[in-house]
N, C-alpha and C. Protein backbone atom coordinates (compact mmCIF):
# COMPACT_ATOMS: atom_id res chain seq x y z
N UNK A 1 99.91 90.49 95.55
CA UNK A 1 100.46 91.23 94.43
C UNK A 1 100.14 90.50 93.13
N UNK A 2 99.98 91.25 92.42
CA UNK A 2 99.66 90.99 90.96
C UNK A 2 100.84 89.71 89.97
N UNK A 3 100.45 88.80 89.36
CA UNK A 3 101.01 87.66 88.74
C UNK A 3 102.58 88.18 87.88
N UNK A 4 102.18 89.66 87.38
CA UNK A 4 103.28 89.85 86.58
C UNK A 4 103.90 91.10 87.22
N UNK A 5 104.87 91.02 87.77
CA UNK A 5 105.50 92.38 88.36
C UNK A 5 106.46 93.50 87.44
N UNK A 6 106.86 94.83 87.35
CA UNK A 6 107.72 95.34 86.67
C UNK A 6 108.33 95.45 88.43
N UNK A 7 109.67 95.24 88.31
CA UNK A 7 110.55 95.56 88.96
C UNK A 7 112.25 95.91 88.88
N UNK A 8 112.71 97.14 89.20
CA UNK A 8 113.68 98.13 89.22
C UNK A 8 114.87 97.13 89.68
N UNK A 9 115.79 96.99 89.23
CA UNK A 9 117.25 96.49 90.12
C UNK A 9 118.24 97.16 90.16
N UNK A 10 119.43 97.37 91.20
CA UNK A 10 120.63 97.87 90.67
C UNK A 10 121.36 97.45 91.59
N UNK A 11 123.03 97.12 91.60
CA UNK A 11 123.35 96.69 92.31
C UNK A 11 125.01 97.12 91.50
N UNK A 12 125.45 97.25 92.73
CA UNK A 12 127.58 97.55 92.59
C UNK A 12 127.93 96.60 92.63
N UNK A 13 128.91 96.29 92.47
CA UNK A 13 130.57 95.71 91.91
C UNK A 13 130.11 94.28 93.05
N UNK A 14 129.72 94.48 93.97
CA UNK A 14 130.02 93.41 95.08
C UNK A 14 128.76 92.69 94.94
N UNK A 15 127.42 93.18 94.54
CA UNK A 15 126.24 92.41 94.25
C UNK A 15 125.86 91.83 92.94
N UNK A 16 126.95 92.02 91.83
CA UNK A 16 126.40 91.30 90.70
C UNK A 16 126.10 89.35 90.51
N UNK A 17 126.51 88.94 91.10
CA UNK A 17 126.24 87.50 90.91
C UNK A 17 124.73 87.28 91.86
N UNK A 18 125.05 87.79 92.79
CA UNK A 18 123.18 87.71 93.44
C UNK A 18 122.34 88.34 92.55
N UNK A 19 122.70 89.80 92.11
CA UNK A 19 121.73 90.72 91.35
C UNK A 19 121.27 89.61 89.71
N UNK A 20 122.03 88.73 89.66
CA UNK A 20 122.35 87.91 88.12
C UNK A 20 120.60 86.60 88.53
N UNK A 21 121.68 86.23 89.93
CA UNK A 21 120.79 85.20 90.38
C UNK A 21 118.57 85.51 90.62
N UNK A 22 119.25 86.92 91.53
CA UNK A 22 117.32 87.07 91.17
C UNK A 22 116.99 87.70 90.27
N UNK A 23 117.64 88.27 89.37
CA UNK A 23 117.20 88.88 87.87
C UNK A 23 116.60 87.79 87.22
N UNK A 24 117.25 86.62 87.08
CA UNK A 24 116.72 85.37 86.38
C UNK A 24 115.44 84.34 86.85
N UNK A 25 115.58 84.63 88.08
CA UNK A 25 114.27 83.80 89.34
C UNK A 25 113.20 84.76 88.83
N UNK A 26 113.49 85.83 88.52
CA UNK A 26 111.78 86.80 88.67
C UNK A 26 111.55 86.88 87.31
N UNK A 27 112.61 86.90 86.41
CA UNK A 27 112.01 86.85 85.24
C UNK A 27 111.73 85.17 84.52
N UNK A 28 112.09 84.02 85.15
CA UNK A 28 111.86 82.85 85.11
C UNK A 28 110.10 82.47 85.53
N UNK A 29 109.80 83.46 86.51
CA UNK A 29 108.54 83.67 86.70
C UNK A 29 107.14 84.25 85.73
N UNK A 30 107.86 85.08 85.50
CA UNK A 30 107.26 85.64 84.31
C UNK A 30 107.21 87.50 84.65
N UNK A 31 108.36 88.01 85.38
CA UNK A 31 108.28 89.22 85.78
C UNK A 31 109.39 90.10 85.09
N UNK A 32 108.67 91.33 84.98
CA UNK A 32 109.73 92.06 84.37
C UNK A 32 110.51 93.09 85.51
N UNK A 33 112.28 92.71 84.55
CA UNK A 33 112.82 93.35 85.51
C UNK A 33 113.88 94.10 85.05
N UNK A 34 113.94 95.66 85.31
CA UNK A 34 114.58 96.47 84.75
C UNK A 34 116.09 96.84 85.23
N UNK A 35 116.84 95.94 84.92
CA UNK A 35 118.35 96.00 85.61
C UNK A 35 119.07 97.26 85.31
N UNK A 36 119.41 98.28 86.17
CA UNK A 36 120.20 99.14 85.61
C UNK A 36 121.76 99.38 86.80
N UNK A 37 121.86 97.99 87.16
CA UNK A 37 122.91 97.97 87.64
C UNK A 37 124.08 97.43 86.83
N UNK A 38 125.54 97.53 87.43
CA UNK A 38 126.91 96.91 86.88
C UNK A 38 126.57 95.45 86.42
N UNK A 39 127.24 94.68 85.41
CA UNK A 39 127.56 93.84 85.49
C UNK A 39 128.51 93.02 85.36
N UNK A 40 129.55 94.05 85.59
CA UNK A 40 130.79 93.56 86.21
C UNK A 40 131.22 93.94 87.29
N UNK A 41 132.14 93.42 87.98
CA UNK A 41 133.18 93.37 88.89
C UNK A 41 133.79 94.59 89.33
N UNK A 42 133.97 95.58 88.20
CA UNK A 42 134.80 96.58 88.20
C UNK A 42 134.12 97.30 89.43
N UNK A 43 134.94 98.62 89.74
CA UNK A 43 134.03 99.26 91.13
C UNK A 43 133.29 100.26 90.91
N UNK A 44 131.94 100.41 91.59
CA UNK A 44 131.22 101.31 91.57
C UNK A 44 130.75 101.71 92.65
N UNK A 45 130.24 102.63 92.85
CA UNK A 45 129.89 103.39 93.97
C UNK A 45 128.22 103.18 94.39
N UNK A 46 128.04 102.22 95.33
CA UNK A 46 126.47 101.65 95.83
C UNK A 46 126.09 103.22 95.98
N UNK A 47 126.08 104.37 96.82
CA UNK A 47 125.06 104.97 96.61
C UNK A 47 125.05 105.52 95.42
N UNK A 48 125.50 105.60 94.05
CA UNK A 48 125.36 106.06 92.93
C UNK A 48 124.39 104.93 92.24
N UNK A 49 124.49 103.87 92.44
CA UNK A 49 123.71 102.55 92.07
C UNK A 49 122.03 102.40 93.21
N UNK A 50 121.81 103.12 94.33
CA UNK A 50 120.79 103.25 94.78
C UNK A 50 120.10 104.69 94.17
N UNK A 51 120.34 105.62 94.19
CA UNK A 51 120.20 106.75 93.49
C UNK A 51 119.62 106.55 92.08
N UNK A 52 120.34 105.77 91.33
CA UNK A 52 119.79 105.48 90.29
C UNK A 52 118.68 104.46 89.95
N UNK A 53 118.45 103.41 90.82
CA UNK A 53 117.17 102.72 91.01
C UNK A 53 116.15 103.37 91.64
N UNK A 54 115.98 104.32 92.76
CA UNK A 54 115.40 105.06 93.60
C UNK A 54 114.60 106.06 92.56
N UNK A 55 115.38 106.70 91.78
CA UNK A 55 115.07 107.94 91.09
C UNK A 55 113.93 106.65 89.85
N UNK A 56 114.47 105.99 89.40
CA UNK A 56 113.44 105.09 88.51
C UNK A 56 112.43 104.33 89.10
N UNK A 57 112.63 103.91 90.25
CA UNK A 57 111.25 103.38 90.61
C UNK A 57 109.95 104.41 91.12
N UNK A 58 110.64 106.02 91.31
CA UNK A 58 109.87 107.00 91.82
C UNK A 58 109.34 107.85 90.57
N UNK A 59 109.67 107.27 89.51
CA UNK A 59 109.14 107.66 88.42
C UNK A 59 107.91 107.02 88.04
N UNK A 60 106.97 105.88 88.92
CA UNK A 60 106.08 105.10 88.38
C UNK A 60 106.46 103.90 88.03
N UNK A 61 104.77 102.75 88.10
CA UNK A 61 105.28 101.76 87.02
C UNK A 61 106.04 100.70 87.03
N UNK A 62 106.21 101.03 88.83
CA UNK A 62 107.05 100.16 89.62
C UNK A 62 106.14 99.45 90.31
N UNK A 63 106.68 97.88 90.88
CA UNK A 63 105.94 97.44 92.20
C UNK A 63 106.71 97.36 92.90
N UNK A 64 108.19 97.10 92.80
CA UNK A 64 109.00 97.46 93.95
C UNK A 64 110.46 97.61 93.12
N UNK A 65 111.49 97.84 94.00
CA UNK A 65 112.93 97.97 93.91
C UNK A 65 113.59 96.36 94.92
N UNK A 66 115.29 96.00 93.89
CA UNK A 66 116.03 95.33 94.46
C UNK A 66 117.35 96.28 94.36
N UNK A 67 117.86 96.29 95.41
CA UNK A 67 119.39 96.47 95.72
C UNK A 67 120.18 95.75 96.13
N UNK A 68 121.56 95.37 95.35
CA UNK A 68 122.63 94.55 95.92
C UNK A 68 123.95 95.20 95.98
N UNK A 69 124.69 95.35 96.97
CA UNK A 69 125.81 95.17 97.19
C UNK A 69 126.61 94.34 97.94
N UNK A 70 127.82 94.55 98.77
CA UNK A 70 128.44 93.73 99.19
C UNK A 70 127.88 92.93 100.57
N UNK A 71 127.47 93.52 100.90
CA UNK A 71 126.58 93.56 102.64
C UNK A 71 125.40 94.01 102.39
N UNK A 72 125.45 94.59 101.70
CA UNK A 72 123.31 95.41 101.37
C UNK A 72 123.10 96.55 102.22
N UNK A 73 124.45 96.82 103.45
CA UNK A 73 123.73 97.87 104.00
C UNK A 73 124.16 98.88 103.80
N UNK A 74 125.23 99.09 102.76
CA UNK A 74 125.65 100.97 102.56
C UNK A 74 124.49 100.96 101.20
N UNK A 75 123.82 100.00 100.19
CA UNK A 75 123.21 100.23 99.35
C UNK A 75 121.34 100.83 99.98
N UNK A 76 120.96 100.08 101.07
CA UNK A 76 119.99 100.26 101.93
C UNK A 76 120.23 101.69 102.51
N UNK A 77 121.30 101.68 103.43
CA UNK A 77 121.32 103.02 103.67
C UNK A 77 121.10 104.22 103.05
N UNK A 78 121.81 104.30 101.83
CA UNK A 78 121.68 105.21 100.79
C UNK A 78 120.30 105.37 100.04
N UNK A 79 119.88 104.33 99.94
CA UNK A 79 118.06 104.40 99.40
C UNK A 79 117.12 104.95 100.31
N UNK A 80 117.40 104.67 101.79
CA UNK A 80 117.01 105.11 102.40
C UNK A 80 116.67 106.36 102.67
N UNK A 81 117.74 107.14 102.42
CA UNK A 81 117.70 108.41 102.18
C UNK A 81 117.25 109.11 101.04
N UNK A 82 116.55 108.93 100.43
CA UNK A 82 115.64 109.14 99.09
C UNK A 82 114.40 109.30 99.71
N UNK A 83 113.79 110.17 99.52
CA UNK A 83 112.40 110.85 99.85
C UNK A 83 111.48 109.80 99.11
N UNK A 84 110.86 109.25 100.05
CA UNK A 84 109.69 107.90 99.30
C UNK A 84 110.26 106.76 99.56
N UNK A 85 111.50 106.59 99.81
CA UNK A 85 111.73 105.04 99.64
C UNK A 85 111.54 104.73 101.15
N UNK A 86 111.44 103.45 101.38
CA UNK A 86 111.63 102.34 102.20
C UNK A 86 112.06 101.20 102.18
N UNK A 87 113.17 101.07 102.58
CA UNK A 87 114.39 99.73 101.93
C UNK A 87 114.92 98.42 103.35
N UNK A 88 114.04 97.98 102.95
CA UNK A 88 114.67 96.79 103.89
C UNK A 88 115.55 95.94 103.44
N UNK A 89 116.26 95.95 104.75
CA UNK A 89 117.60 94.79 104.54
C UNK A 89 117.25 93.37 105.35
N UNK A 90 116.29 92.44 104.78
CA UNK A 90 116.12 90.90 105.39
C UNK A 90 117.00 90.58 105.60
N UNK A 91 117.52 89.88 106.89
CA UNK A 91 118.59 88.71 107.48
C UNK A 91 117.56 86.87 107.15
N UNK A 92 116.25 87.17 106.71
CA UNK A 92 115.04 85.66 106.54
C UNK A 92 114.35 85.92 105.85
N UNK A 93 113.28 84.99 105.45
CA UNK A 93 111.66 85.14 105.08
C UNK A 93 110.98 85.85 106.02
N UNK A 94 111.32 85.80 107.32
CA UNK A 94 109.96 85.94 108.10
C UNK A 94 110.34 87.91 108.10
N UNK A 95 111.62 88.16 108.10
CA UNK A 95 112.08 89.48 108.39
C UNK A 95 111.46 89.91 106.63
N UNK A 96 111.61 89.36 105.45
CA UNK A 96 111.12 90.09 104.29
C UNK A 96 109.84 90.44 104.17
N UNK A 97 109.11 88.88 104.82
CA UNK A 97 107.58 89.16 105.38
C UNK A 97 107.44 90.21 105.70
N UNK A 98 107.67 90.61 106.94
CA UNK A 98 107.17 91.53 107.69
C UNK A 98 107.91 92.95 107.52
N UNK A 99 109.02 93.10 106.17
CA UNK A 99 109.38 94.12 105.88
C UNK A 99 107.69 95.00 104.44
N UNK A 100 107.18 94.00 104.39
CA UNK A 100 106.22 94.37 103.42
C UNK A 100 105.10 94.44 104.06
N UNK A 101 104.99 93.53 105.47
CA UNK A 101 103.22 93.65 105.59
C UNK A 101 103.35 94.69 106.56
N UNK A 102 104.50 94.67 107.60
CA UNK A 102 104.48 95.97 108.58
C UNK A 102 105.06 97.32 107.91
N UNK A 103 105.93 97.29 107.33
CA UNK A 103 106.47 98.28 106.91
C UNK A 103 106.44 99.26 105.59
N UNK A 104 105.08 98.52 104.53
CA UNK A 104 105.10 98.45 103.15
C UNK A 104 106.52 98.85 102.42
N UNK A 105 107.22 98.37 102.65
CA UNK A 105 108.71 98.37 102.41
C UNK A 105 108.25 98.23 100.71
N UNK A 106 109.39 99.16 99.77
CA UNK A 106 109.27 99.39 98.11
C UNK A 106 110.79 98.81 97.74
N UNK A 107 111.40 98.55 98.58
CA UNK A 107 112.81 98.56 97.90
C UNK A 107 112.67 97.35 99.21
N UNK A 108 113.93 96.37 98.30
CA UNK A 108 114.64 95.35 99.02
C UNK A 108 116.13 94.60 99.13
N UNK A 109 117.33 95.34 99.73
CA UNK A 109 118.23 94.78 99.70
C UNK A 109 118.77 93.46 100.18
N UNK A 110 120.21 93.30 99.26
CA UNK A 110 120.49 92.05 99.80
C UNK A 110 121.98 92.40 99.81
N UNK A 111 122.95 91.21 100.39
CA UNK A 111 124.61 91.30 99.73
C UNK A 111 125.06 90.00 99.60
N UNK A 112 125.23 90.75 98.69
CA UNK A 112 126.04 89.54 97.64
C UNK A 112 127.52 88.96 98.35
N UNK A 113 127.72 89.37 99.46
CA UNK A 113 128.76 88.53 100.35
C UNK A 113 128.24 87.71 101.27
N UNK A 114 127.15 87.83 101.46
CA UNK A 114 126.53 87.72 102.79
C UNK A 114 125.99 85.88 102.84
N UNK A 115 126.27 84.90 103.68
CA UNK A 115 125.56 83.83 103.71
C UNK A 115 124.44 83.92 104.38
N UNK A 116 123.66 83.72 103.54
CA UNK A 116 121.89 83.90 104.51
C UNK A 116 121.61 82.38 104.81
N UNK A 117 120.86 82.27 105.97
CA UNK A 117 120.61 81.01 106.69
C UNK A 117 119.25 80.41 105.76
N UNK A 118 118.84 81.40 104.69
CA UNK A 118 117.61 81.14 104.11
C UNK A 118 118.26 81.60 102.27
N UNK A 119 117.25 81.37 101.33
CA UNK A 119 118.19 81.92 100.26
C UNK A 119 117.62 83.21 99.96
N UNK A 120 118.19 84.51 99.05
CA UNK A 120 117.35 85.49 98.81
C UNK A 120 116.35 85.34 98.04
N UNK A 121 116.55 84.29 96.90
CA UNK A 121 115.65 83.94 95.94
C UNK A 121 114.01 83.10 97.11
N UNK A 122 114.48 82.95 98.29
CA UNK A 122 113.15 82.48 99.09
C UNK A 122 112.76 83.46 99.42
N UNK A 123 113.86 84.44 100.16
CA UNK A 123 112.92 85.95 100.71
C UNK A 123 112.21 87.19 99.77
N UNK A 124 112.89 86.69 98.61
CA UNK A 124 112.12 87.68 97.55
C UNK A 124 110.69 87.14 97.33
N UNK A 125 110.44 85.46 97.56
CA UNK A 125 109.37 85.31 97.09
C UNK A 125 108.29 85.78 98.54
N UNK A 126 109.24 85.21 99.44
CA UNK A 126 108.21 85.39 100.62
C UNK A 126 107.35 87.67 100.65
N UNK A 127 108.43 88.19 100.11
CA UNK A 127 108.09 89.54 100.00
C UNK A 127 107.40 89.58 99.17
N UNK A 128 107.63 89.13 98.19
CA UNK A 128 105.94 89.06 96.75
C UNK A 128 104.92 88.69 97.19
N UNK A 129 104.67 87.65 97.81
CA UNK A 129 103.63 86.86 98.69
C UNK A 129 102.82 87.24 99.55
N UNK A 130 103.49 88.58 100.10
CA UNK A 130 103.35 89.28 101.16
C UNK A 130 102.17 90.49 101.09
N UNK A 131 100.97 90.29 101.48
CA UNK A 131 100.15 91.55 101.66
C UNK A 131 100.27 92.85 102.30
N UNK A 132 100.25 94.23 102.04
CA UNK A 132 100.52 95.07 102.69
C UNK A 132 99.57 95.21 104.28
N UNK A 133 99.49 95.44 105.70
CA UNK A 133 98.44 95.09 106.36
C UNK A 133 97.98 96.34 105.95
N UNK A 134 96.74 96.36 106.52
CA UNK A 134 95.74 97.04 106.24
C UNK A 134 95.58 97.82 107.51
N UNK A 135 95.99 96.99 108.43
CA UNK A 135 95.58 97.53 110.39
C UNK A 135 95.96 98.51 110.37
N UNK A 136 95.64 99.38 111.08
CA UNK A 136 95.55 100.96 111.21
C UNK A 136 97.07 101.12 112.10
N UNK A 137 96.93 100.20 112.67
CA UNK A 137 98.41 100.27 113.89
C UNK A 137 99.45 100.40 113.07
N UNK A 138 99.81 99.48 111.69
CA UNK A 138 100.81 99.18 111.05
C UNK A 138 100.68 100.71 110.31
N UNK A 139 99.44 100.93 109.26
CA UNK A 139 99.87 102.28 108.17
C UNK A 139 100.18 103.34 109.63
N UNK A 140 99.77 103.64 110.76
CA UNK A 140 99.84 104.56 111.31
C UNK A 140 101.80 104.73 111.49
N UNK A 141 102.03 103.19 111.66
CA UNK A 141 103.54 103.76 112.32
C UNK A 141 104.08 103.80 110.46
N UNK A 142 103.62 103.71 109.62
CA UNK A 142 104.59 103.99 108.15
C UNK A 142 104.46 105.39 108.05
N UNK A 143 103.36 105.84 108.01
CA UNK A 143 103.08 107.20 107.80
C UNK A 143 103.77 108.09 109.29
N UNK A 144 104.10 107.72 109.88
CA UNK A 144 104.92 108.25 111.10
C UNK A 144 106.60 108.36 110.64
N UNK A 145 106.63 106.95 109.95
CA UNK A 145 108.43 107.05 109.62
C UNK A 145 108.17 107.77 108.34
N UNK A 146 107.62 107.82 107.30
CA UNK A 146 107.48 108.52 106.35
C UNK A 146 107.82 110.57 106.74
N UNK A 147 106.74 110.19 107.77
CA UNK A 147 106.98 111.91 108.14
C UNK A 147 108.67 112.31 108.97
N UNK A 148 109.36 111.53 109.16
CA UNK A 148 110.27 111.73 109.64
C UNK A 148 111.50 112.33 108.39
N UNK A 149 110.70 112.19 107.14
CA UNK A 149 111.58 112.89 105.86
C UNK A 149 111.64 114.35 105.92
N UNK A 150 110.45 114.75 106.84
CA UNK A 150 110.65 116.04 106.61
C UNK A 150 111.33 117.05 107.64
């Protein structure tokens, strides 16, 4: 992937201190990143906060999406369900890896409750890092889950 990324964030009530933490790692990098999540505490509703990153990164202009909430998986879930997206929820590096090279995964959750045995600020990089494969085996099964939208 390209040196300078534009990338989408949003994240509820339960992911703002992670959403704080890699907002600053990617743009410490030199990447731009378009936060249009809470940044407070107060409560919000994760699929209203996936919905609204989903709908902006499907507008173009994107290289990928971050989602945070409390656990990452009602925010994942909900992106999920957006026509185009593909949202992985890493438990590692090796799972963010292979959420991008097997899965060309566009969106990437995390939660901001969650103790990861690795940090997110490692699995985000390991997902930047990450080439889409090319093998016919891998696009064949994306374009398989892709068709399952319809």
């Amino acid at each position: 992937m390209s040196a300078n990324l534009r990338i989408v964030m949003a994240n509820d009530h339960g992911g703002v201190e992670i959403a704080r933490e890699l907002k600053a790692y990617l743009e410490g990098k030199g990447h731009e990143v378009v936060w249009l999540g809470t940044e407070t505490e107060d409560s919000c509703d994760y699929p209203d906060q996936a919905k609204l990153a989903c709908r902006e990164y499907l507008k173009g202009s994107y290289d990928f999406g971050i989602l945070c909430c409390g656990t990452g998986i009602g925010i994942s879930i909900s992106a999920n369900k957006i026509k185009g997206i593909r949202c992985a929820l890493p438990q590692n590096c090796y799972a963010a890896e292979k959420a991008k090279e097997h899965n060309n995964a566009n969106f990437i959750a995390f939660g901001g409750r969650i103790d990861y045995p690795e940090s997110p600020v490692s699995m985000i990089q390991r997902f930047i890092d990450t080439e889409v494969s090319k093998e016919s085996r891998h696009q064949n099964r994306v374009a398989k889950m892709m068709a399952l939208e319809k």
